[in-house]
Protein backbone atom coordinates (compact mmCIF):
# COMPACT_ATOMS: atom_id res chain seq x y z
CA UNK A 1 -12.01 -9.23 15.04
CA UNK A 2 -8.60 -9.05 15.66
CA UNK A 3 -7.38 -11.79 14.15
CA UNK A 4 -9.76 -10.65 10.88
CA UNK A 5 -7.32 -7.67 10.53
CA UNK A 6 -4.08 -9.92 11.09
CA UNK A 7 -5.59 -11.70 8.13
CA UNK A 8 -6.20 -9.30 5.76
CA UNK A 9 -2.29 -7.59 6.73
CA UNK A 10 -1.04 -11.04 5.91
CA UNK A 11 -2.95 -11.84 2.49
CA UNK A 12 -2.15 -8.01 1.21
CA UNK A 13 1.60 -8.99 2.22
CA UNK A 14 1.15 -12.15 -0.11
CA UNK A 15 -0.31 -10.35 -2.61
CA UNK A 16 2.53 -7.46 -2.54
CA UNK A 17 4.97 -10.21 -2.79
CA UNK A 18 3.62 -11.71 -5.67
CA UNK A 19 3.17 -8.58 -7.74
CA UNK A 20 6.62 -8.15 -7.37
CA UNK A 21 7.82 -11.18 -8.36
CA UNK A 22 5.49 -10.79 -11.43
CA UNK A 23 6.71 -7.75 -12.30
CA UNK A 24 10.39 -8.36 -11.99
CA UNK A 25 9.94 -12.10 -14.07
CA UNK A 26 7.93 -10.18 -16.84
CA UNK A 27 10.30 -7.72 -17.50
CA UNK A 28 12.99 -10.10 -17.34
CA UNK A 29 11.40 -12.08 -19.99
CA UNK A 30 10.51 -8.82 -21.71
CA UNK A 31 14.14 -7.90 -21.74
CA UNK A 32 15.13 -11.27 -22.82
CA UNK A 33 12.77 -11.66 -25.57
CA UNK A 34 14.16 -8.48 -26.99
CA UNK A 35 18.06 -9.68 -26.90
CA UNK A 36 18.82 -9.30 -30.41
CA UNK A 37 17.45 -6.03 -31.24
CA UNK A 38 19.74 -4.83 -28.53
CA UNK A 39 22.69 -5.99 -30.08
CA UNK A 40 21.69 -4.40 -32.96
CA UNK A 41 21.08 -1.28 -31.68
CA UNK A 42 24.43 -2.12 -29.47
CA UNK A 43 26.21 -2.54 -33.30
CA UNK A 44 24.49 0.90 -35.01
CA UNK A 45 26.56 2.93 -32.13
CA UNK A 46 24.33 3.00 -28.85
CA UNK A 47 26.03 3.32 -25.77
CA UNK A 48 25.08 1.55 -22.70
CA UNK A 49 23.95 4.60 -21.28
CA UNK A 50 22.00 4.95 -24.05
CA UNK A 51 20.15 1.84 -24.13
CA UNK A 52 19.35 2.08 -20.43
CA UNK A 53 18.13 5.39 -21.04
CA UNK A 54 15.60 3.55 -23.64
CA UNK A 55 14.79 1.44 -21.62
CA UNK A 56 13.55 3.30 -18.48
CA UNK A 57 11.40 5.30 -20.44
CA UNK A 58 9.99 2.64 -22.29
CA UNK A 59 9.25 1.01 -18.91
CA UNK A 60 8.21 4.42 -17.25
CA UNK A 61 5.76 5.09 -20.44
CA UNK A 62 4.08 1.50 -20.11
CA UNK A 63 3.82 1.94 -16.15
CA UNK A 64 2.04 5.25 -16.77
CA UNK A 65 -0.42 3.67 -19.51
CA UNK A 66 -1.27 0.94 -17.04
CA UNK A 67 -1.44 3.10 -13.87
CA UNK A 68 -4.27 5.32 -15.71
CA UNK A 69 -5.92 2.10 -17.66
CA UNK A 70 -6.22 0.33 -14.39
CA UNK A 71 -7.76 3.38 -12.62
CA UNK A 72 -10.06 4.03 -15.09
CA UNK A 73 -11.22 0.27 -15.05
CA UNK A 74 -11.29 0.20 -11.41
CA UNK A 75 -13.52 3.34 -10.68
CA UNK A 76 -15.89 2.20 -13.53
CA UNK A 77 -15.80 -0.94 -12.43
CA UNK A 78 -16.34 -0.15 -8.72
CA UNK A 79 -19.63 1.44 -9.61
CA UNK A 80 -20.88 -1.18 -11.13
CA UNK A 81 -20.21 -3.68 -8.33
CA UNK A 82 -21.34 -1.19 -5.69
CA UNK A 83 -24.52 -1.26 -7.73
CA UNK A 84 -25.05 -4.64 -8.23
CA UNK A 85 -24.30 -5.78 -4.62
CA UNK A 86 -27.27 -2.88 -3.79
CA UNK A 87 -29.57 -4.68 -5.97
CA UNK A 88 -28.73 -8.06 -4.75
CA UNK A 89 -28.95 -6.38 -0.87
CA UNK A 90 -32.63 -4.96 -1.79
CA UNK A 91 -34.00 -8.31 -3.37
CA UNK A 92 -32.72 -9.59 0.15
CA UNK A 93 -32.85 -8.03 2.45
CA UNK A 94 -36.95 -8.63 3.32
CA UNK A 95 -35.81 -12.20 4.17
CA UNK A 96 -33.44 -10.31 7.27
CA UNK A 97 -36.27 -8.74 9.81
CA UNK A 98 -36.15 -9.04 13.42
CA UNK A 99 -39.41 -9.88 15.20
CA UNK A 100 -39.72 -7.80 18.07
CA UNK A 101 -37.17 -4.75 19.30
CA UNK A 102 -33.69 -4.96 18.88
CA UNK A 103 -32.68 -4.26 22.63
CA UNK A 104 -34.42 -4.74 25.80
């Protein structure tokens, strides 16, 4: 059982690792995609402090809209797995009985 938790610490380790890698490539590319429009804004008078302004909050408004989205999809979603995996447990578990008692 022991080694079960080691397991789980490690793959939630992997998985933190990844997310961040995801995150900083995609807003790389997000950044990078948008190159031009910067200079633009860069040309029209924007100061540096101005466009990083921008773009926190842009970053801090889609953060926000994915925190809730993703925490509105996960607790309806929960439900409905919790559900299902009761069903499937019910239409099971007959085929789990113990003949005789369980301890001496």
């Amino acid at each position: 059982m022991e080694n079960a938790g080691a397991g789980f610490a490690n793959c939630s380790g992997d998985c933190i690792l990844f997310f961040i890698f995801f995150v900083i490539y995609s807003v790389g590319s997000f950044l990078q995609s948008r190159k031009r429009e910067f200079g633009i804004l860069r040309l029209h008078g924007m100061t540096v402090k101005q466009l990083d302004r921008m773009l926190f909050l842009e970053n801090a408004a889609i953060g926000a809209a994915s925190m809730i989205t993703g925490l509105a999809a996960g607790l309806i979603s929960a439900k409905l797995f919790l559900m299902a995996g009761r069903a499937c447990w019910a239409s099971i578990s007959s085929a789990f009985t113990f003949p005789g008692p369980l301890c001496c």
